[in-house]
Protein backbone atom coordinates (compact mmCIF):
# COMPACT_ATOMS: atom_id res chain seq x y z
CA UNK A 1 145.87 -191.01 162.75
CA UNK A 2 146.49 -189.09 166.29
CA UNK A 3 146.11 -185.63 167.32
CA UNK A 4 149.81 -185.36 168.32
CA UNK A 5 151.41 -188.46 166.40
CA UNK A 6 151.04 -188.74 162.77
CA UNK A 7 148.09 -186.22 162.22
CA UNK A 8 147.90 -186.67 158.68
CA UNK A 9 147.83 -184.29 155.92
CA UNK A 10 144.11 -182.64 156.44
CA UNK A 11 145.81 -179.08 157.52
CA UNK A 12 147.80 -178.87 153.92
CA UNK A 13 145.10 -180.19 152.00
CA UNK A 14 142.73 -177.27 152.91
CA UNK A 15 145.80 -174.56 152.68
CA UNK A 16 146.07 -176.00 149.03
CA UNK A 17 142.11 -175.68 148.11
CA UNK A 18 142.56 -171.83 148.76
CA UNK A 19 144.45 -168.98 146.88
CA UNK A 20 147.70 -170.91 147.57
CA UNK A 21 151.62 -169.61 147.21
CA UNK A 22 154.02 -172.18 146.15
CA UNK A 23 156.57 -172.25 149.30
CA UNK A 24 157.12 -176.71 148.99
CA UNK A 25 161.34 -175.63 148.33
CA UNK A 26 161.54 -175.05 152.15
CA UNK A 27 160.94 -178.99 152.21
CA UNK A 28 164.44 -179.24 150.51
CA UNK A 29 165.88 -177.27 152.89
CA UNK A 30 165.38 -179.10 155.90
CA UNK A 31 165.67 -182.47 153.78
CA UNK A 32 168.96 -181.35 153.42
CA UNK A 33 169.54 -180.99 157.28
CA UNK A 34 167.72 -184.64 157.84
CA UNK A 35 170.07 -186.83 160.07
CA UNK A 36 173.18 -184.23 160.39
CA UNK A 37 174.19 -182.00 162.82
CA UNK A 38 171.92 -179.07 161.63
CA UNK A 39 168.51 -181.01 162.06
CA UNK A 40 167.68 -179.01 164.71
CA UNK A 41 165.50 -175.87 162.59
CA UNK A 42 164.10 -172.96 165.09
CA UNK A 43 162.46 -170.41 162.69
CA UNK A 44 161.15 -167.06 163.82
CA UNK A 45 158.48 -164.83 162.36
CA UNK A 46 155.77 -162.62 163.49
CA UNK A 47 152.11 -163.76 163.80
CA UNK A 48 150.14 -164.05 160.84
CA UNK A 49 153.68 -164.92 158.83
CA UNK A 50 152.73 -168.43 157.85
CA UNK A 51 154.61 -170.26 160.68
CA UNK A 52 151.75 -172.65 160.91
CA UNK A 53 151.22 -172.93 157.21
CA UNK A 54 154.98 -174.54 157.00
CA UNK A 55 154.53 -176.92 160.17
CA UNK A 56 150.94 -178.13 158.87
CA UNK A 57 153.28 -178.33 154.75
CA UNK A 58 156.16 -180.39 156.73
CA UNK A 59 153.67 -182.86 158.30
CA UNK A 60 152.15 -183.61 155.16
CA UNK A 61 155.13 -184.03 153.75
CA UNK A 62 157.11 -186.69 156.23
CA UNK A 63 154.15 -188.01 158.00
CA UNK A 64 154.21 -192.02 157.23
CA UNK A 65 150.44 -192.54 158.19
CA UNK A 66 149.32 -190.74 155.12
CA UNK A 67 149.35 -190.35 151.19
CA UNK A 68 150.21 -186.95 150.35
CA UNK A 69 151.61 -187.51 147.08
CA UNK A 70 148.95 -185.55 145.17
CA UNK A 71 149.41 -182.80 147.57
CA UNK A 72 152.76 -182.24 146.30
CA UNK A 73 152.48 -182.76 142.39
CA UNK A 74 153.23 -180.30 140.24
CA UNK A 75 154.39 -177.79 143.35
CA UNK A 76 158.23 -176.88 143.42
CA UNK A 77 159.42 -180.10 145.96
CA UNK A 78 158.12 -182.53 143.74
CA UNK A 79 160.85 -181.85 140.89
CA UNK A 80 164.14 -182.15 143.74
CA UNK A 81 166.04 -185.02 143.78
CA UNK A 82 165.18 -185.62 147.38
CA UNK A 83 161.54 -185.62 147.36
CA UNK A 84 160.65 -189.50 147.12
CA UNK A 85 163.33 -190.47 149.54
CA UNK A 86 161.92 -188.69 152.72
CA UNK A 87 157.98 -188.71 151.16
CA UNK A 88 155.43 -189.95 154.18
CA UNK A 89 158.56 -192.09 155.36
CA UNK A 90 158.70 -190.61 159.04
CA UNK A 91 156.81 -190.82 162.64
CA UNK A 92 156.09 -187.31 163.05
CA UNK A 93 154.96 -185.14 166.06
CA UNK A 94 153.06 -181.90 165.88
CA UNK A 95 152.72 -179.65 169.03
CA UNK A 96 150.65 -176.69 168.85
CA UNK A 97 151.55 -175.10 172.01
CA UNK A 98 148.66 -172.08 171.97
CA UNK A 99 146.16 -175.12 171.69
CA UNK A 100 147.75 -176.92 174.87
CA UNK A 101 147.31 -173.28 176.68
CA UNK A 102 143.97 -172.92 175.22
CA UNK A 103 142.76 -176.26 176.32
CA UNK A 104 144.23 -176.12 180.36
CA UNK A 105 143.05 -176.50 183.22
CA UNK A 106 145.83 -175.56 185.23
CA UNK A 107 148.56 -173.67 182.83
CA UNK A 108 150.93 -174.59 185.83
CA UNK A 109 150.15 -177.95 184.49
CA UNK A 110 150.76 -177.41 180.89
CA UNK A 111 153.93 -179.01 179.94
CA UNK A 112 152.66 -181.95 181.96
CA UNK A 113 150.09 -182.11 179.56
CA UNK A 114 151.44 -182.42 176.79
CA UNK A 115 154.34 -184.82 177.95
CA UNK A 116 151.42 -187.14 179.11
CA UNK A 117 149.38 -186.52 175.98
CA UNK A 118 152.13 -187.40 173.04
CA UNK A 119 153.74 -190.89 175.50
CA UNK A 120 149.55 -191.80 175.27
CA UNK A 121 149.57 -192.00 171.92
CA UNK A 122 152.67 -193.33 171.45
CA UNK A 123 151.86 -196.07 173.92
CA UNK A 124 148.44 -196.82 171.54
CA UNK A 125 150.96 -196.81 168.11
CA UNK A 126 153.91 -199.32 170.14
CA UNK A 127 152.00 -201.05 172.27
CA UNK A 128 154.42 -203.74 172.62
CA UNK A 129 157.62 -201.53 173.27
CA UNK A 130 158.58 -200.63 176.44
CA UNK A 131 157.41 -197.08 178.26
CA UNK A 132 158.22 -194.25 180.35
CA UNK A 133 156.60 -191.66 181.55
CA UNK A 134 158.89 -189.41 180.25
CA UNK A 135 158.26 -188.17 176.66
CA UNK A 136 162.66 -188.23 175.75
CA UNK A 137 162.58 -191.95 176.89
CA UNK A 138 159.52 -193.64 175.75
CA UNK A 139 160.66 -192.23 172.24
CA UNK A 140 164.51 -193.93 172.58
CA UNK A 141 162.64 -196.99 173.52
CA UNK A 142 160.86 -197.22 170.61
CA UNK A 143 163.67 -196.23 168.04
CA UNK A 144 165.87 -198.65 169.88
CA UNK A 145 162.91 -201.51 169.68
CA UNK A 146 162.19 -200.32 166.07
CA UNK A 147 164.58 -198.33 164.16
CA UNK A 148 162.26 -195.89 163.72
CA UNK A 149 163.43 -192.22 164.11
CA UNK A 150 160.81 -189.04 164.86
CA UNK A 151 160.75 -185.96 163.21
CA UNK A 152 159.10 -183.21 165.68
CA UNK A 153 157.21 -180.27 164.74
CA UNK A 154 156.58 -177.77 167.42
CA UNK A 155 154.48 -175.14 166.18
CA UNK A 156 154.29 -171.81 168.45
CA UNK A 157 157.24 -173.01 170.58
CA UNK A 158 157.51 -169.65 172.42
CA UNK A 159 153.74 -169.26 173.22
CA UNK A 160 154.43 -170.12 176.87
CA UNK A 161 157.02 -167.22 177.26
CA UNK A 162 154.32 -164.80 176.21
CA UNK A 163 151.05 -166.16 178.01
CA UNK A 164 153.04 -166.73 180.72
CA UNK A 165 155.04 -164.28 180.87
CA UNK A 166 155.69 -163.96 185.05
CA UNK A 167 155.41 -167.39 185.59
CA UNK A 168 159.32 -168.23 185.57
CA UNK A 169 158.92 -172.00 187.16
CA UNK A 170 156.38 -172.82 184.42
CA UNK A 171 159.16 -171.97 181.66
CA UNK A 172 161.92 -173.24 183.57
CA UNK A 173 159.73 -176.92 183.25
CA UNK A 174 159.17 -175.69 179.53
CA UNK A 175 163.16 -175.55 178.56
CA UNK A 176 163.71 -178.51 181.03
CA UNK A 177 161.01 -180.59 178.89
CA UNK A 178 162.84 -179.25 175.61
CA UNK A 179 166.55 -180.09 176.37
CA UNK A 180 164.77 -183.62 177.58
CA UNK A 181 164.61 -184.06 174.03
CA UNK A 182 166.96 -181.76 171.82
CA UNK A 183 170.21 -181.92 174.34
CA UNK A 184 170.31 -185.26 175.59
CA UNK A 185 173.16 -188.07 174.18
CA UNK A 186 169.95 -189.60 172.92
CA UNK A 187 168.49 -186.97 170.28
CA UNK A 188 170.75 -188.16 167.44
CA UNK A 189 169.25 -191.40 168.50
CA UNK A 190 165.63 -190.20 168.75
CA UNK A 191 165.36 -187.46 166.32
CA UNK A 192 165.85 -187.59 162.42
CA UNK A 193 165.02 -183.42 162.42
CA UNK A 194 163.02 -181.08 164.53
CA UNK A 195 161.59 -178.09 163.65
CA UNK A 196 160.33 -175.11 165.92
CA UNK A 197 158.78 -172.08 165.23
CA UNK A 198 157.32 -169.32 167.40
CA UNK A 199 157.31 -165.51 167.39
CA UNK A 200 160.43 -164.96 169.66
CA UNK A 201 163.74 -166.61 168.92
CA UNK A 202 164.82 -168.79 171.59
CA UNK A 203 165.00 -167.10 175.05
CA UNK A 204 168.43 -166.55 176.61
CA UNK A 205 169.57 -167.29 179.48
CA UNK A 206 172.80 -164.24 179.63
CA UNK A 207 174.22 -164.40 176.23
CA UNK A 208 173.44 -168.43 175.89
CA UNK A 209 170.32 -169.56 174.24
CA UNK A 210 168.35 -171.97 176.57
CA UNK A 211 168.50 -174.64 173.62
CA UNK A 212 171.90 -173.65 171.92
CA UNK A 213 171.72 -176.73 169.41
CA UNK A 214 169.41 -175.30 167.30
CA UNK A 215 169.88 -173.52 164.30
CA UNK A 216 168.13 -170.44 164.14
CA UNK A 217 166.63 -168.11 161.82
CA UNK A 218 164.76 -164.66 162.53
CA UNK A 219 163.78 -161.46 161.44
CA UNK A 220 167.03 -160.10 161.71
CA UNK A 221 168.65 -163.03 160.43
CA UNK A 222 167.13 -165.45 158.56
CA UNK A 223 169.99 -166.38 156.34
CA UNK A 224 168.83 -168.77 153.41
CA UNK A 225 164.84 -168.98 154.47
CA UNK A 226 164.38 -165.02 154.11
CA UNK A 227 161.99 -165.99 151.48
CA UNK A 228 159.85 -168.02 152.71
CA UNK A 229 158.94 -166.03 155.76
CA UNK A 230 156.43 -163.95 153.84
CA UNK A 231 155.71 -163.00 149.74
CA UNK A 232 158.40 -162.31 147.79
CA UNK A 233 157.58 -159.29 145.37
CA UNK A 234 157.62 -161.70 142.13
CA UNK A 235 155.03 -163.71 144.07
CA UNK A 236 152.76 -160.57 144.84
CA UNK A 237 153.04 -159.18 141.35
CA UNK A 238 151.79 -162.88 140.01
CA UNK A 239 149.14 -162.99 142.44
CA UNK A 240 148.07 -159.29 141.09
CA UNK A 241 148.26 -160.56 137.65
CA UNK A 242 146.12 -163.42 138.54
CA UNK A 243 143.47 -161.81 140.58
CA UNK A 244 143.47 -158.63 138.99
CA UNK A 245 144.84 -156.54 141.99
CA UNK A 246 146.54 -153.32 141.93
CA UNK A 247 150.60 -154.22 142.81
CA UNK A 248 151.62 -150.46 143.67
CA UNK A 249 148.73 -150.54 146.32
CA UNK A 250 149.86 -154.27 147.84
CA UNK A 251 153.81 -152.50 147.65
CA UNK A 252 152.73 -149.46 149.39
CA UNK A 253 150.89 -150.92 151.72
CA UNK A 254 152.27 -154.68 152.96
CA UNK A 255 155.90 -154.44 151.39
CA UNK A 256 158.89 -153.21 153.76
CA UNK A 257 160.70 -156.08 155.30
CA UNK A 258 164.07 -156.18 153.92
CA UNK A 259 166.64 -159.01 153.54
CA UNK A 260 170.06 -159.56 151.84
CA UNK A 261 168.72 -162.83 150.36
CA UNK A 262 165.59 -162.05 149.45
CA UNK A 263 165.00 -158.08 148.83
CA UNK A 264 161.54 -157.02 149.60
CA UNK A 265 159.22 -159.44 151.62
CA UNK A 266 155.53 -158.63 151.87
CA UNK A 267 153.05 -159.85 155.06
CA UNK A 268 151.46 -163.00 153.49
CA UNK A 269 148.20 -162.87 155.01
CA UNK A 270 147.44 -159.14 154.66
CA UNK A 271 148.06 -159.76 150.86
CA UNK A 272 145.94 -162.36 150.75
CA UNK A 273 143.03 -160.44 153.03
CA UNK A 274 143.24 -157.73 150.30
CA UNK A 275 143.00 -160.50 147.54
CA UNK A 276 139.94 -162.06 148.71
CA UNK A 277 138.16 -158.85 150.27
CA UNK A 278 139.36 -156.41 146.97
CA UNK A 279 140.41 -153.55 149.12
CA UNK A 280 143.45 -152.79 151.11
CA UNK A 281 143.27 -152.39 154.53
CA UNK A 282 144.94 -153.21 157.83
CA UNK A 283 144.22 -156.49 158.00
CA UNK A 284 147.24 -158.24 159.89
CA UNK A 285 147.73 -155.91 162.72
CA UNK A 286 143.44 -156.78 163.83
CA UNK A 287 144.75 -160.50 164.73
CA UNK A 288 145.60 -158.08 167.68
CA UNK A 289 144.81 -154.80 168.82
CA UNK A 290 147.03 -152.04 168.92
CA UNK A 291 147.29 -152.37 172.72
CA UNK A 292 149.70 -154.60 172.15
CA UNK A 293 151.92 -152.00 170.61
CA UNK A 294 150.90 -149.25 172.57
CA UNK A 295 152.44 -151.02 175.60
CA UNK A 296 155.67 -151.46 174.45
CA UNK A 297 155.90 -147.68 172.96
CA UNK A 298 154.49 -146.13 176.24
CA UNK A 299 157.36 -147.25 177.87
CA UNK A 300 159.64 -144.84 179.19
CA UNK A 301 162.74 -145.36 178.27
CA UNK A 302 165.57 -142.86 176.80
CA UNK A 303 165.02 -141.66 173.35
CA UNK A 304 162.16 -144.07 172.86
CA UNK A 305 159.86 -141.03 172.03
CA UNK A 306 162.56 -139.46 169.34
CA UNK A 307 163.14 -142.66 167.93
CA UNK A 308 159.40 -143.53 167.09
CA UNK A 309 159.04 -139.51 166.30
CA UNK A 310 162.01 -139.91 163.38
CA UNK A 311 160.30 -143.29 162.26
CA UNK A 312 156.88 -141.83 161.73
CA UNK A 313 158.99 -139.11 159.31
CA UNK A 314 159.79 -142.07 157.60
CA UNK A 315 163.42 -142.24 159.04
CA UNK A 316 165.26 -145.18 160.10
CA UNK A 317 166.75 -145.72 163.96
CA UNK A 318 170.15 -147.23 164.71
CA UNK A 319 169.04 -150.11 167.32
CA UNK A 320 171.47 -152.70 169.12
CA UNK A 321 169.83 -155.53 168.82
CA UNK A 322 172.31 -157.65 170.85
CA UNK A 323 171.28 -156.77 174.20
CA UNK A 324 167.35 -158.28 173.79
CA UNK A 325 167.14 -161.66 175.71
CA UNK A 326 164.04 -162.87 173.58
CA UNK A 327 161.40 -162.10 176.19
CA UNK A 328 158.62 -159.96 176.65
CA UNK A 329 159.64 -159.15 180.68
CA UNK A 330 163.58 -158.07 180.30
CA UNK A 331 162.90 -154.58 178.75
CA UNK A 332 165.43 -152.27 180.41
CA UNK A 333 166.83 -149.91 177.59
CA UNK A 334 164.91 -148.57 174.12
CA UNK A 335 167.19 -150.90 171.82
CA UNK A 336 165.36 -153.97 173.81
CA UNK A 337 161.42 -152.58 172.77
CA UNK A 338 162.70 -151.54 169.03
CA UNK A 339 164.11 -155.46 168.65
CA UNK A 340 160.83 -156.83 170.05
CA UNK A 341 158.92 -154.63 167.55
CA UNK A 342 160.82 -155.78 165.08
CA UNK A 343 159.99 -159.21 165.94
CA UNK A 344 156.82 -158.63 166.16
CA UNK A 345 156.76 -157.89 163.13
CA UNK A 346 155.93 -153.87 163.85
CA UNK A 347 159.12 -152.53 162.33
CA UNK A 348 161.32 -153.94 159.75
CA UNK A 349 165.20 -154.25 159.96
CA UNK A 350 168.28 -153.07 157.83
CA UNK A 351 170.92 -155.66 158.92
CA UNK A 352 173.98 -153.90 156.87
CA UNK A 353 172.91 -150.59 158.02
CA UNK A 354 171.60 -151.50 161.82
CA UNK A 355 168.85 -149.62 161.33
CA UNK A 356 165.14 -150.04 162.54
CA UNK A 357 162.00 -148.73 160.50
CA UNK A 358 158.45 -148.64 159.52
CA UNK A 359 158.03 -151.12 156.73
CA UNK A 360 154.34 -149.78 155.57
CA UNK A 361 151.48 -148.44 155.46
CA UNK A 362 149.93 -151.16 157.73
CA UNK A 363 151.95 -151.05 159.99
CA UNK A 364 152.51 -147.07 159.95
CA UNK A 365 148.56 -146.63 160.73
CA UNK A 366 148.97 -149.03 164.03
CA UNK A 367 151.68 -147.00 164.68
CA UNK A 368 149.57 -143.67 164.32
CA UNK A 369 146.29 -145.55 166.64
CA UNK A 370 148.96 -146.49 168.99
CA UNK A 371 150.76 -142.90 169.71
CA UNK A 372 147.45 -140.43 169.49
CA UNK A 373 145.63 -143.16 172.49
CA UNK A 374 149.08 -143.70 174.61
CA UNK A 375 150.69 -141.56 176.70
CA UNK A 376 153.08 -140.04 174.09
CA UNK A 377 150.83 -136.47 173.73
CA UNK A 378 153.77 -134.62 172.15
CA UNK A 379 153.73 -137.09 169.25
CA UNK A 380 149.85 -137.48 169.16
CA UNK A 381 149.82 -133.23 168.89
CA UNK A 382 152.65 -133.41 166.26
CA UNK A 383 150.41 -135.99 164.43
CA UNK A 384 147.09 -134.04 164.72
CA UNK A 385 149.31 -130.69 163.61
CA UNK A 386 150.86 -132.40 160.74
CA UNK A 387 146.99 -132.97 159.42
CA UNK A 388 146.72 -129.31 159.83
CA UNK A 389 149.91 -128.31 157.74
CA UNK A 390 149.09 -130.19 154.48
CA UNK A 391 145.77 -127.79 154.64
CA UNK A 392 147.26 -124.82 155.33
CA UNK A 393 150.56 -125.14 152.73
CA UNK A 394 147.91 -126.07 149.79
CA UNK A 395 146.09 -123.22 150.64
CA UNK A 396 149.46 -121.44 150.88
CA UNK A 397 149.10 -119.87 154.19
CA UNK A 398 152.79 -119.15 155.05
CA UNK A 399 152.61 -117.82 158.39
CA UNK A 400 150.05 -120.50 159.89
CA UNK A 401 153.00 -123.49 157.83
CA UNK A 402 156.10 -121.53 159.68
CA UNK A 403 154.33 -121.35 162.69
CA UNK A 404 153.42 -125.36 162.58
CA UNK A 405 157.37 -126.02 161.37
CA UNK A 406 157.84 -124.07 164.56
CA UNK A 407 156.06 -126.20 166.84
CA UNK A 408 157.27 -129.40 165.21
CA UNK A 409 160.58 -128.09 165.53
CA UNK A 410 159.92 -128.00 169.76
CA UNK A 411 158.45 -130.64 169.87
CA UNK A 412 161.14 -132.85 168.04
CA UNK A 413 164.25 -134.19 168.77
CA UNK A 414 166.40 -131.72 167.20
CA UNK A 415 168.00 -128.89 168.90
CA UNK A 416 166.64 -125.96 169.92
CA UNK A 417 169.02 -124.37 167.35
CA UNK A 418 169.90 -126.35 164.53
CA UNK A 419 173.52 -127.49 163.35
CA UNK A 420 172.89 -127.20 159.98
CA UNK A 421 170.36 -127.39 157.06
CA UNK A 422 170.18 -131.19 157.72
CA UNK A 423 168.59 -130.65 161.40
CA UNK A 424 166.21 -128.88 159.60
CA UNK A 425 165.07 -131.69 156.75
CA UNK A 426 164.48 -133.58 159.84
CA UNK A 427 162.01 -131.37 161.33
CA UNK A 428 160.64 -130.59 157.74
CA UNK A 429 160.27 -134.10 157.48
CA UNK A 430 158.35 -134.81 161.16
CA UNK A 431 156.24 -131.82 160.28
CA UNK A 432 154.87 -133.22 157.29
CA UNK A 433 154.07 -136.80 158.91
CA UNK A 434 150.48 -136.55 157.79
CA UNK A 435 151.56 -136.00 153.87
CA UNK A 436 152.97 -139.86 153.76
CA UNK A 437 149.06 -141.08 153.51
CA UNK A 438 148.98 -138.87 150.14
CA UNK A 439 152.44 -138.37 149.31
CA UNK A 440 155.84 -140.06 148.45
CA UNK A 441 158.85 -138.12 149.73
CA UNK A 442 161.88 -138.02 148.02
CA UNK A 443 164.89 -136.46 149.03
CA UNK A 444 167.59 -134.93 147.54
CA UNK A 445 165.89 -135.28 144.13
CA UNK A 446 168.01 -134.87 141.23
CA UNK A 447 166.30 -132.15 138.80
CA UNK A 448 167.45 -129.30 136.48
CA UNK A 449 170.56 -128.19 137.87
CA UNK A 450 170.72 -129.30 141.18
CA UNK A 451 169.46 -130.92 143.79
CA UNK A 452 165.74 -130.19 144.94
CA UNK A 453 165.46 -130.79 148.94
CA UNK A 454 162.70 -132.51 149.80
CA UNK A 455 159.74 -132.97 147.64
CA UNK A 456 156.13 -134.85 147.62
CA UNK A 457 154.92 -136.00 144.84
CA UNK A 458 151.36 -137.17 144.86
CA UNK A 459 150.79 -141.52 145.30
CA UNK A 460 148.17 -141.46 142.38
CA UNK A 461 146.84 -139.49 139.70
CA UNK A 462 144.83 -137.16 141.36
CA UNK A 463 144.09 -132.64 142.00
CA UNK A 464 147.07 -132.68 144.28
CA UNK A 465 149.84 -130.62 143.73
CA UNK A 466 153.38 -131.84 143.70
CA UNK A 467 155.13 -129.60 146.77
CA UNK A 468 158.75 -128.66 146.28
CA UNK A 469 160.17 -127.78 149.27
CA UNK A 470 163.82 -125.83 149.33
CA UNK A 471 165.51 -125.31 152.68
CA UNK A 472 167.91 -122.56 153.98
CA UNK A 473 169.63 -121.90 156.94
CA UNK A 474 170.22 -118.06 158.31
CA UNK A 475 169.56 -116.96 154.68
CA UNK A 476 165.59 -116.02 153.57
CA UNK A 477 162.65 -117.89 152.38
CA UNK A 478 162.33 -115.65 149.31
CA UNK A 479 165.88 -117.15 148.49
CA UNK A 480 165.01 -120.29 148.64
CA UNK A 481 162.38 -120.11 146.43
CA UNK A 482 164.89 -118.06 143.45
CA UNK A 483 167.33 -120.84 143.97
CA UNK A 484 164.02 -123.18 143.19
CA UNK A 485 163.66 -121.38 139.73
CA UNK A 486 167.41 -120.08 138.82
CA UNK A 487 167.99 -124.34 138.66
CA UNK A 488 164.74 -125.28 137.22
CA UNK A 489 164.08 -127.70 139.77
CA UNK A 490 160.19 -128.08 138.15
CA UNK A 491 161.26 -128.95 135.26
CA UNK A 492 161.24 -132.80 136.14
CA UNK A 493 157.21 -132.49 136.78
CA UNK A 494 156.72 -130.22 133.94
CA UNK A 495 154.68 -133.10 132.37
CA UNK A 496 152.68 -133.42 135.79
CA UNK A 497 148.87 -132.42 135.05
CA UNK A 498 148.30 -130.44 138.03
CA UNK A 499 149.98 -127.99 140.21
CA UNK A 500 153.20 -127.30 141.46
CA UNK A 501 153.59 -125.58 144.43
CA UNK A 502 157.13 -123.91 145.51
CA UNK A 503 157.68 -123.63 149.23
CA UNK A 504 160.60 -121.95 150.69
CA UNK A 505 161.64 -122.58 154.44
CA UNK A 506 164.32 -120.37 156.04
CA UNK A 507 165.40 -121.06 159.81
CA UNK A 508 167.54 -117.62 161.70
CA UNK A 509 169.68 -119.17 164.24
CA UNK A 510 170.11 -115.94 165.67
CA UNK A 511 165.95 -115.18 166.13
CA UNK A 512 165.19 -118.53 166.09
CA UNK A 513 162.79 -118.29 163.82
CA UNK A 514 160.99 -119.81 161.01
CA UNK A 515 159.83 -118.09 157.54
CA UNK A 516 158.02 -119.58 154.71
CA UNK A 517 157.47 -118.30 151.72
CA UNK A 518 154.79 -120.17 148.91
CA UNK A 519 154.28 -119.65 145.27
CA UNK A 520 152.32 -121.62 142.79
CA UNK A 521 154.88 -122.75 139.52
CA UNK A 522 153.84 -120.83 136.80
CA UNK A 523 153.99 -122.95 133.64
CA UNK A 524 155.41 -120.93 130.45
């Protein structure tokens, strides 16, 4: 058993002795790619996503210097029709690149390293075959002395890319080492499968990717393995059966990331942080701090400050995520920092819609650290503000609420006079950032004989009111609020145990000014 070579099944074993989530059908997946022309897997997720939970799963599973049949009984690979014929049949090579980084002397020196490292071992397991320095040909020597065909793992691929991020000759001797092995005439040869998988999808190089033979899959496409890059929500809700956890809090709080093929995905370690320490909390985004956001949204780039302004208000972005050359360094418009946050796993993405947003709670408090400590001090005011509003409109102080709707209104990205009624949601909406940590917002809500605006209805049972919030535009505030009762909009929480409050918002295009006007429903 080697540290590189045929490391055995110890890393799966442990994963397995803990609260464990079945995810073995990925094996079938790539056993169907074994040997054909899509063997070369590159998957993409953010940190703390389980990337090295599936490398350490895949070594136990083709890694010929071991017994991991016990492993795998009773788990979902076991009952395929392909699980005994690739079982611990396969030479397999695991690279964790952070621990190559971690352990240089010289990070110039790193893919050196590990080149020399893996042909060492080999040399000890074929002693009689003939070597090369060269990692790509001391592995055809072998399969063409033995048969014997490899399977790599590289776990952490892009890690050199982000520790190193300046340091363009040490990645240029990176992709050099990689297309050594996956774009040579030899990798059929050589190579039953690889798999790869890193934060960043593979960098390119103009609109190439640096190793174009791989297949990949990301966080804004990740095709048929959407659900095994994190929880899917009938995995949560067992989990909450089985350890007695609350599944709106684990929805509300580590839910968000949507796919076509597998609806809402959840962060897998943050649910299983809450499991084991019984509260929620933001457990993911401490594996590092929010200076790592706050660099990317300090940067100044057009419309980077509205677009993280309408997210916070719980609106999505538009983003182009086409122009992003899967680095950390080329960041020269806001649609390049809003793809890198969402591969960072910072912001979820809406691939039929384009769109760009918050996911959860989690993430949504990083967010909220990030902004009041960077350099964005309109948002960090708007933030603070909001805090203030929710006070003042449960205390029903109209003229300190229109004169914070004011100030949210400058300080946003709408108009200095609106267009229309919409404009104004917006800004209703950014005003009332703070009321997300309590509230749920729902627009447009279908009640009595209309349509109510915008309203916030309380997360959990508790003293808060439900606020109903009807807008106007050049008309009054003490309109708004008839048009509340003439259509009965309450009448949907009429069953709600505590207050109602009615809050009507008028904007004059003409004064530029907001009214508000607040009344407490009066049950009959």
């Amino acid at each position: 058993m080697g540290k590189y070579l045929n490391m055995g099944n110890a890393g799966f074993m442990a994963m397995t002795r803990d609260i464990y989530v079945d995810k073995t059908e990925m094996i079938r997946f790539i056993n169907s790619t074994l040997g054909t022309t899509r063997k070369l897997t590159c998957v993409s997720r953010p940190r703390r996503f389980g990337k090295s939970f599936a490398a350490k799963m895949l070594c136990a599973y083709y890694d010929k210097s071991c017994d991991s049949r016990h492993l795998f009984t009773g788990l979902d690979i076991a009952k395929d029709v392909s699980y005994e014929k690739y079982l611990n049949r396969y030479d397999v090579i695991y690279l964790d690149i952070t621990l190559f980084l971690s352990k240089a002397l010289d990070i110039g020196n790193v893919v050196n390293d590990m080149n020399d490292a893996v042909v060492e071992e080999v040399r000890q397991i074929y002693p009689d075959v003939r070597q090369d320095r060269a990692l790509a040909d001391t592995l055809f020597y072998v399969t063409e002395a033995t048969g014997n065909k490899f399977i790599m793992i590289i776990d952490e691929w892009d890690a050199i890319f982000r520790e190193a991020k300046e340091d363009l000759r040490l990645q240029k001797a990176y992709i050099d080492f990689l297309r050594s092995l996956f774009k040579s005439s030899w990798t059929d040869t050589v190579f039953e499968a690889a798999y790869m998988t890193g934060i960043l999808p593979i960098k390119k190089y103009g609109n190439q990717s640096a190793v174009s033979d791989f297949r990949e899959y990301t966080m804004l496409s990740p095709g048929n393995l959407a659900k095994y890059i994190g929880f899917t929500e009938t995995e949560v809700k067992q989990l909450c059966e089985q350890y007695h956890a609350d599944f709106s809090g684990m929805k509300r709080w580590y839910d968000g990331y949507v796919f076509r093929q597998a609806d809402s995905v959840y962060n897998p370690n943050s649910v299983m942080e809450a499991i084991e320490r019984t509260e929620f909390g933001s457990y993911w985004t401490r594996t590092e701090t929010y200076e790592s956001l706050r660099i990317y949204i300090d940067l100044n780039e057009d419309g980077l400050k509205e677009a993280i302004v309408q997210m916070l208000g719980g609106e999505g972005v538009i983003v182009d995520v086409g122009t992003f050359q899967n680095d950390m360094t080329n960041i020269k418009r806001k649609d390049d920092v809003l793809t890198l946050l969402i591969h960072l796993g910072y912001l979820a993405y809406d691939s039929e819609k384009k769109m760009a947003f918050i996911p959860n709670e989690e993430v949504k408090q990083e967010f909220v650290r990030a902004v009041t400590a960077g350099k964005h001090t309109e948002i960090a005011r708007l933030i603070k503000n909001s805090d203030n509003l929710l006070k003042q409109t449960l205390h029903m102080d109209e003229e300190a609420v229109a004169a914070a709707i004011e100030e949210a209104h400058k300080m946003s990205a709408a108009p200095i006079a609106y267009n229309n009624e919409e404009a104004l949601r917006s800004t209703i909406r950014l005003a009332y950032i703070s009321c997300l940590d309590e509230y749920v917002i729902i627009n447009e809500l279908p009640s009595g004989h209309g349509y109510a605006d915008i309203v916030y209805v309380p997360r959990r049972a508790s003293s808060l009111p439900v606020i109903l919030i009807e807008l106007k535009w050049n008309k009054t505030d003490l309109g708004a609020i008839g048009q509340i009762k003439r259509n009965d909009y309450p009448q949907v929480f009429k069953k709600y145990g505590s207050d109602i409050l009615l809050v009507g918002i008028n904007y004059d295009s003409k004064s530029k000014i907001h009214t508000c006007k607040i009344e407490k429903f009066q049950r009959k």
